[in-house]
Protein backbone atom coordinates (compact mmCIF):
# COMPACT_ATOMS: atom_id res chain seq x y z
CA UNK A 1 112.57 -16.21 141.87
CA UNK A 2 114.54 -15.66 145.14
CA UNK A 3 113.00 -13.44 147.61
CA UNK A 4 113.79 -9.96 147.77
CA UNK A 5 115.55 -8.80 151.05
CA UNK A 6 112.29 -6.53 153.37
CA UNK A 7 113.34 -2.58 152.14
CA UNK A 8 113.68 -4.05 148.50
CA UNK A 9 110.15 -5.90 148.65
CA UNK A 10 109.05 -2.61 150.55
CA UNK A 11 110.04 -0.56 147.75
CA UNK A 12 108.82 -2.81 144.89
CA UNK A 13 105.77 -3.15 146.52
CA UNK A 14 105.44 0.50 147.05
CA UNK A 15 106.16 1.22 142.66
CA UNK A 16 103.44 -1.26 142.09
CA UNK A 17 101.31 0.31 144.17
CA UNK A 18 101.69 3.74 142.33
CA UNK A 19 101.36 2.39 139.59
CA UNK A 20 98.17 0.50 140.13
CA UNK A 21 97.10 4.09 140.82
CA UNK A 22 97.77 5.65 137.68
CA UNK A 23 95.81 3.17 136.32
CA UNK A 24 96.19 3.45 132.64
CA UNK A 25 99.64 4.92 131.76
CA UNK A 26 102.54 5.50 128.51
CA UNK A 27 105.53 4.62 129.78
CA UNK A 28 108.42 7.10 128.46
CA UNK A 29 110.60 4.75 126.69
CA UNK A 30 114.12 4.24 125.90
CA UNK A 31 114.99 0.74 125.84
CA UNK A 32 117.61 1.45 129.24
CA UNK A 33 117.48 -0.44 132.47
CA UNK A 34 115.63 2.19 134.15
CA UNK A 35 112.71 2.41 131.59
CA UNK A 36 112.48 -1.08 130.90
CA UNK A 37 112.43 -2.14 134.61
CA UNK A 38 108.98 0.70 134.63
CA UNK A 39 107.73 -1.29 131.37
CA UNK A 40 107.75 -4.35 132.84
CA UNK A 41 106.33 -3.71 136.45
CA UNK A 42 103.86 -1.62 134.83
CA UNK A 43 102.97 -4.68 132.29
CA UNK A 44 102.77 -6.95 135.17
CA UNK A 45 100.42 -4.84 137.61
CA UNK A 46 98.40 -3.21 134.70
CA UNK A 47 98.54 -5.37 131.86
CA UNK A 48 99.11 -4.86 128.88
CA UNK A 49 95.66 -3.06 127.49
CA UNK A 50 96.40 -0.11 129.83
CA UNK A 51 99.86 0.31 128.89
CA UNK A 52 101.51 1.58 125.71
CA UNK A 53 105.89 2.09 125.66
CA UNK A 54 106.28 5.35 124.11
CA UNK A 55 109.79 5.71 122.52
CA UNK A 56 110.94 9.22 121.01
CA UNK A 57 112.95 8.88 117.81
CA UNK A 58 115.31 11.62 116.17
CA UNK A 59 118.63 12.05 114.85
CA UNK A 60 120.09 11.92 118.52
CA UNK A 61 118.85 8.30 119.33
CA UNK A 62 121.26 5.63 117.77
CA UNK A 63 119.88 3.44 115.68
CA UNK A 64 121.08 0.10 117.82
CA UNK A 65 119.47 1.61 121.19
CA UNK A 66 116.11 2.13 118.89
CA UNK A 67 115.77 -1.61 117.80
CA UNK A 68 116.78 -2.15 120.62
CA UNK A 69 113.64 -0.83 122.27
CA UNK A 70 111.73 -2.40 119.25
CA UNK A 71 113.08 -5.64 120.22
CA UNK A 72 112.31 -4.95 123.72
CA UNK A 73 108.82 -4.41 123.48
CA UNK A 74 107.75 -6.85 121.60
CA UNK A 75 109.93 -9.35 123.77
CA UNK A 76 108.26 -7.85 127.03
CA UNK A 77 104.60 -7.78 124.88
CA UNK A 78 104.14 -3.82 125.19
CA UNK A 79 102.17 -2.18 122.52
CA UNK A 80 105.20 0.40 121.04
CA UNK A 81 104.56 3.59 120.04
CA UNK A 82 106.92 6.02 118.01
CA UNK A 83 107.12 9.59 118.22
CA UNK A 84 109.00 11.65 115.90
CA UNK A 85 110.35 14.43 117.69
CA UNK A 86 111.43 17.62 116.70
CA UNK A 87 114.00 19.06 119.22
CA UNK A 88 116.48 19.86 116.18
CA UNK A 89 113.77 22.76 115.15
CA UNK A 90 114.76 24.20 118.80
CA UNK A 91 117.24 26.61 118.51
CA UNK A 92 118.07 26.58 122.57
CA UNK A 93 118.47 22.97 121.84
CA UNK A 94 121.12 23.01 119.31
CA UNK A 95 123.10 25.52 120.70
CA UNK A 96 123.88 22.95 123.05
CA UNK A 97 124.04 24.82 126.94
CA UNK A 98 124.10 23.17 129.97
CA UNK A 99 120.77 22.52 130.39
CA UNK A 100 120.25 20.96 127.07
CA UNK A 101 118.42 17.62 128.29
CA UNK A 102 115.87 19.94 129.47
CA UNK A 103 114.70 21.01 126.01
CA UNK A 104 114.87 18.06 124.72
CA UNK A 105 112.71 16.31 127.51
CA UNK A 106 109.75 18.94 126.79
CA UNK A 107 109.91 18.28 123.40
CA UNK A 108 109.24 14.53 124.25
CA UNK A 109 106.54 15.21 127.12
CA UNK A 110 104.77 18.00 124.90
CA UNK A 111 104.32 15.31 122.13
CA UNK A 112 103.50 12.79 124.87
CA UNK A 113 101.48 14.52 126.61
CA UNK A 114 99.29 15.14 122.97
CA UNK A 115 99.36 11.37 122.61
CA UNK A 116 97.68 10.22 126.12
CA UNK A 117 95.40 13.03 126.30
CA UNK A 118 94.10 12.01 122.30
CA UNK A 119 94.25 8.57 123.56
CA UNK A 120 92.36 8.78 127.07
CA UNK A 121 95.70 7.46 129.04
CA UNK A 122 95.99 9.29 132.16
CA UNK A 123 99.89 9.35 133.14
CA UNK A 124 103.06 9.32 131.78
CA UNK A 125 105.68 7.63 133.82
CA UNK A 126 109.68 7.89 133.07
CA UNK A 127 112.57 5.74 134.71
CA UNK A 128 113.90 8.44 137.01
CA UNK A 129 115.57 6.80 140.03
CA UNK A 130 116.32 7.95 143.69
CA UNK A 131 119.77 8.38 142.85
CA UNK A 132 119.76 10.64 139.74
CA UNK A 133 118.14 13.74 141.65
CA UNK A 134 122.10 13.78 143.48
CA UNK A 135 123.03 14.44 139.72
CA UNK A 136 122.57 16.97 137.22
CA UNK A 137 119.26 16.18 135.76
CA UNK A 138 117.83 19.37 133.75
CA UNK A 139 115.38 16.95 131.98
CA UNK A 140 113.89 16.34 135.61
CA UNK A 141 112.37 19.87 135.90
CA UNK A 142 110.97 19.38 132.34
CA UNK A 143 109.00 16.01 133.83
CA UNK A 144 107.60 17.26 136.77
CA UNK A 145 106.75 20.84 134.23
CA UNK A 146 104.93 17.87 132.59
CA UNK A 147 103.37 16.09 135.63
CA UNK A 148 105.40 13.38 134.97
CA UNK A 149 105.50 10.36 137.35
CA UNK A 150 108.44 8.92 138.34
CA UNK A 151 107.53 5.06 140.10
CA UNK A 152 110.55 4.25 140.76
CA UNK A 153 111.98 7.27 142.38
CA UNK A 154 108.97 7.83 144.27
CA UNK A 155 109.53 4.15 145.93
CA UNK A 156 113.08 5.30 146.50
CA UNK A 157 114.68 2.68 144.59
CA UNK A 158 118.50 3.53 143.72
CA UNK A 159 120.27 2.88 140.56
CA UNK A 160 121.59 -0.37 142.19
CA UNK A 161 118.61 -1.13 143.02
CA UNK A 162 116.94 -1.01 140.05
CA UNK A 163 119.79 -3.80 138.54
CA UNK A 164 118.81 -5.89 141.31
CA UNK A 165 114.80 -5.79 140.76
CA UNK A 166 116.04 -6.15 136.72
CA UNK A 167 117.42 -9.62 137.57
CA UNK A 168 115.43 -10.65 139.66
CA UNK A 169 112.66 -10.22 137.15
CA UNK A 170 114.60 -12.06 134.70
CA UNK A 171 114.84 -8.81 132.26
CA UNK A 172 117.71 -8.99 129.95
CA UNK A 173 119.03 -5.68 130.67
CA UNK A 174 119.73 -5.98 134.67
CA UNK A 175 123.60 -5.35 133.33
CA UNK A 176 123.16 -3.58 130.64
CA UNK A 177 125.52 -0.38 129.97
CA UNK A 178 123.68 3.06 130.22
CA UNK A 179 123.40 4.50 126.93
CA UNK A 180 122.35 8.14 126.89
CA UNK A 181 121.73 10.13 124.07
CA UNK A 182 124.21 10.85 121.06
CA UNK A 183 124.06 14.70 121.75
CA UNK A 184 125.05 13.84 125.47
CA UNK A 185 128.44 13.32 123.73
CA UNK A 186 129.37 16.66 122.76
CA UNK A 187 130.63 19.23 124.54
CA UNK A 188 129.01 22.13 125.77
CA UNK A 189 128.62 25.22 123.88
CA UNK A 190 129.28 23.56 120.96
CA UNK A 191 126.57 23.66 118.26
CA UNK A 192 124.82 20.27 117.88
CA UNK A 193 124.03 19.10 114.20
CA UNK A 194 123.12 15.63 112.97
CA UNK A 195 126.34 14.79 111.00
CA UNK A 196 128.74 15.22 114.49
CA UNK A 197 125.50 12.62 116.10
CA UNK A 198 126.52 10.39 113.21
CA UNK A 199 130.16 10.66 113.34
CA UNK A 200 129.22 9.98 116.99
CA UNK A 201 127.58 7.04 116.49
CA UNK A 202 129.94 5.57 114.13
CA UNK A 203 133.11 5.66 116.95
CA UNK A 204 131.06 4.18 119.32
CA UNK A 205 129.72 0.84 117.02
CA UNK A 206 133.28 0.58 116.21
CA UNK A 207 134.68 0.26 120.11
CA UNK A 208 131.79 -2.14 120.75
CA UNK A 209 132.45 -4.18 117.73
CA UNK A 210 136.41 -4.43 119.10
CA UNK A 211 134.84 -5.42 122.91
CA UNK A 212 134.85 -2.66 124.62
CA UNK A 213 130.90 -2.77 125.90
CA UNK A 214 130.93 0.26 128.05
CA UNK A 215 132.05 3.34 126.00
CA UNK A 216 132.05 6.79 125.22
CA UNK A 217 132.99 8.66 121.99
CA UNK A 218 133.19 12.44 123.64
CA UNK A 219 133.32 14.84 120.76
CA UNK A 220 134.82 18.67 121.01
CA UNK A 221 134.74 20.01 118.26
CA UNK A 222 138.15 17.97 115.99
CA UNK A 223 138.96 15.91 118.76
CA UNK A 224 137.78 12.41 120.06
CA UNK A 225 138.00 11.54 123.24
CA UNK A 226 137.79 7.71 124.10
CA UNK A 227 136.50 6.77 127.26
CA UNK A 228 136.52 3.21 128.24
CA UNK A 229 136.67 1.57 132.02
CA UNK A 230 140.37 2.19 133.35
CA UNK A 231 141.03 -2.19 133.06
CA UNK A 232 140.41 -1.51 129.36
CA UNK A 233 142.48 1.32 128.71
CA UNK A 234 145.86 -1.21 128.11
CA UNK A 235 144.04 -2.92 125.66
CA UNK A 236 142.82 -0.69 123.55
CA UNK A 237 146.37 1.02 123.54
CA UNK A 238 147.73 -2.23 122.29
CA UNK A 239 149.34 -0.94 118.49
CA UNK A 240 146.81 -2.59 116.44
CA UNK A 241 143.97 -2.09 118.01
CA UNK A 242 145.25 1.67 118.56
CA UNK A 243 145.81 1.99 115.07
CA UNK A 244 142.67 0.61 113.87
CA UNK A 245 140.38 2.68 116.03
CA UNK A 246 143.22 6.00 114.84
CA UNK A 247 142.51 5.14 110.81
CA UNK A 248 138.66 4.88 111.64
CA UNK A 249 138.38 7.94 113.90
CA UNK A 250 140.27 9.87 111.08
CA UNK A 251 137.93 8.39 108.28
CA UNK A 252 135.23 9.44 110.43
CA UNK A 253 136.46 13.21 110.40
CA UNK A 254 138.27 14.02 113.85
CA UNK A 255 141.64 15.59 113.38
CA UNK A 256 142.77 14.20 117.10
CA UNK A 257 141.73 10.70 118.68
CA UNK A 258 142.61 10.60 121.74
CA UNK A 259 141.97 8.01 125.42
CA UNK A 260 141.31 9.53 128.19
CA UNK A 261 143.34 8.43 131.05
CA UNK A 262 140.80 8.66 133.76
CA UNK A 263 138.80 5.91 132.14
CA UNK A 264 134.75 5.76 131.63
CA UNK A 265 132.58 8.45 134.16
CA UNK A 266 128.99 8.63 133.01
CA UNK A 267 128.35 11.95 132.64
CA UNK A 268 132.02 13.49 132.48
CA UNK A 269 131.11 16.36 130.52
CA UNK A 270 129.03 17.76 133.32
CA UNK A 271 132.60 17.99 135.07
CA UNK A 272 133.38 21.31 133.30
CA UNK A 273 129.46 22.81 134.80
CA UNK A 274 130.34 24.92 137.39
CA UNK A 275 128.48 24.74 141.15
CA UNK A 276 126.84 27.69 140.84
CA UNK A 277 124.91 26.32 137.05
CA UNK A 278 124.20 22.89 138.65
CA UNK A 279 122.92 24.49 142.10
C-alpha cells in the first residue's frame, strides 16, 4: 500500500487507537463506506473474536443494501448479526417529522445496546464522520443518548477522508454511492408506510438497472421526483429512456414522474427544514 500523507496516518492511527480501547466492540452496520471502513479497522486492530457487525433490518432497508452487507461481512470475515427492528410500531416515527432519523436510531441502539450487554461486548461504534456533525444529523443525539462511539469522527477524519483510507485499504466500497435509508426518501410530514418504501425501492432498482449509479427516487405523496447527477440529467431525458422510466413510475403508482433540474444533493429534503428546526 502507498503511504498515507502525516495528518491522514495521524488520524488513522489515532481511530485505531480508540478502538484498541474499546476493546471488544459491535460495530453498527450498514454495509456504507463509513461503516464498512469502522468494520474493517476494527477487524484489523481487534480481530475478529472481539468484533461482531451488527446490521438492523426492517421494511426501510432495501433489500440490495442488506445483501449487500451480508456479502460484505463475510467478504471482510466479520461475524454478522441481524436485528429485527421495530421502528414501524413508533408512531413519532411514522408520522415522519424532521427529526425522524432520530427515532429510528434509538430503536437500533436500544436493541443494540440489549445485544452487547447479553453478550459481554462493551461498545458500540457507528460510522459517524467529522463532516456530518456540519449536517443535520438527528440520529447523532440518539448515539451519544446511547453512548455510542464514533472512531472515526473522534480521529477527525472527513467524508473524503474516509474514501481515501477505503482505498487505500483495498475495500471495495472506497467509491461507493451513499445509500441512506428508503424512508429518507419521503417527504416530511408525510406518513411513512411500507408499501410507499417499496414503491421506493422499486424506482430506484430501475434507474440503476438503466446506469444511473447515483440516484434518488424522492417521493411526495403522487409525485416522483428523479434525482440523478446534473451530467446525467440529458440522458435520462433522452425519449426512450424517458418513457421507459414514465410507464414504470406509473405502474409503480405515482400520478407525476418528474427530474429534478438541480441534479443529485444528498440530503435535499432537509432543504425545506427551516434554521430555526436544524439549529
Amino acid at each position: 500500500m502507498a503511504a498515507l500523507g502525516d495528518a491522514l496516518q495521524t488520524k488513522f492511527d489515532r481511530m485505531c487507537e480508540i478502538l484498541r480501547s474499546l476493546e471488544h466492540v459491535a460495530v453498527a452496520f450498514s454495509a456504507g463506506v463509513d461503516s464498512t471502513l469502522v468494520l474493517k479497522v476494527a477487524l484489523d486492530t481487534l480481530g475478529p473474536q472481539k468484533v461482531i457487525a451488527a446490521t438492523g433490518d426492517s421494511e426501510s432497508l432495501a433489500r440490495a443494501e442488506f445483501d449487500e452487507a451480508r456479502r460484505l461481512t463475510e467478504q471482510l470475515g466479520a461475524q454478522h448479526v441481524v436485528l429485527e427492528t421495530d421502528e414501524f410500531q413508533n408512531e413519532d416515527y411514522l408520522a415522519n417529522p424532521e427529526n425522524r432519523c432520530y427515532y429510528c436510531k434509538t430503536t437500533l441502539y436500544t436493541h443494540l445496546g440489549k445485544y452487547i450487554a447479553e453478550h459481554g461486548i462493551n461498545a458500540i461504534v457507528n460510522g459517524i464522520n467529522a463532516d456530518d456533525y456540519g449536517d443535520w444529523r438527528p440520529g447523532i443525539q440518539a448515539a451519544e443518548e446511547h453512548q455510542v462511539r464514533a472512531p472515526i469522527a473522534e480521529a477527525g477524519i472527513t467524508k473524503a477522508e474516509v474514501r481515501t483510507l477505503s482505498e487505500w485499504l483495498g475495500l471495495p466500497t472506497f467509491d461507493k454511492p451513499a445509500s441512506p435509508c428508503l424512508s429518507s426518501r419521503v417527504q416530511y410530514g408525510e406518513q411513512i408506510t411500507p408499501e410507499k418504501l417499496k414503491m421506493i425501492e422499486r424506482a430506484e432498482a430501475l434507474l440503476k438497472s438503466l446506469g444511473f449509479r447515483e440516484c434518488r427516487v424522492r417521493h411526495h405523496n403522487n409525485l416522483a421526483r428523479i434525482e440523478v447527477p446534473l451530467e446525467e440529467i440529458v440522458r435520462i431525458t433522452e425519449p426512450e429512456t424517458r418513457a421507459r422510466i414514465d410507464a414504470c413510475l406509473h405502474e409503480l403508482g405515482y400520478t407525476y414522474v418528474t427530474v429534478d433540474l438541480r441534479g443529485f444533493r444528498s440530503g435535499s429534503l432537509n432543504e425545506a427544514i427551516s434554521l430555526n428546526i436544524k439549529r
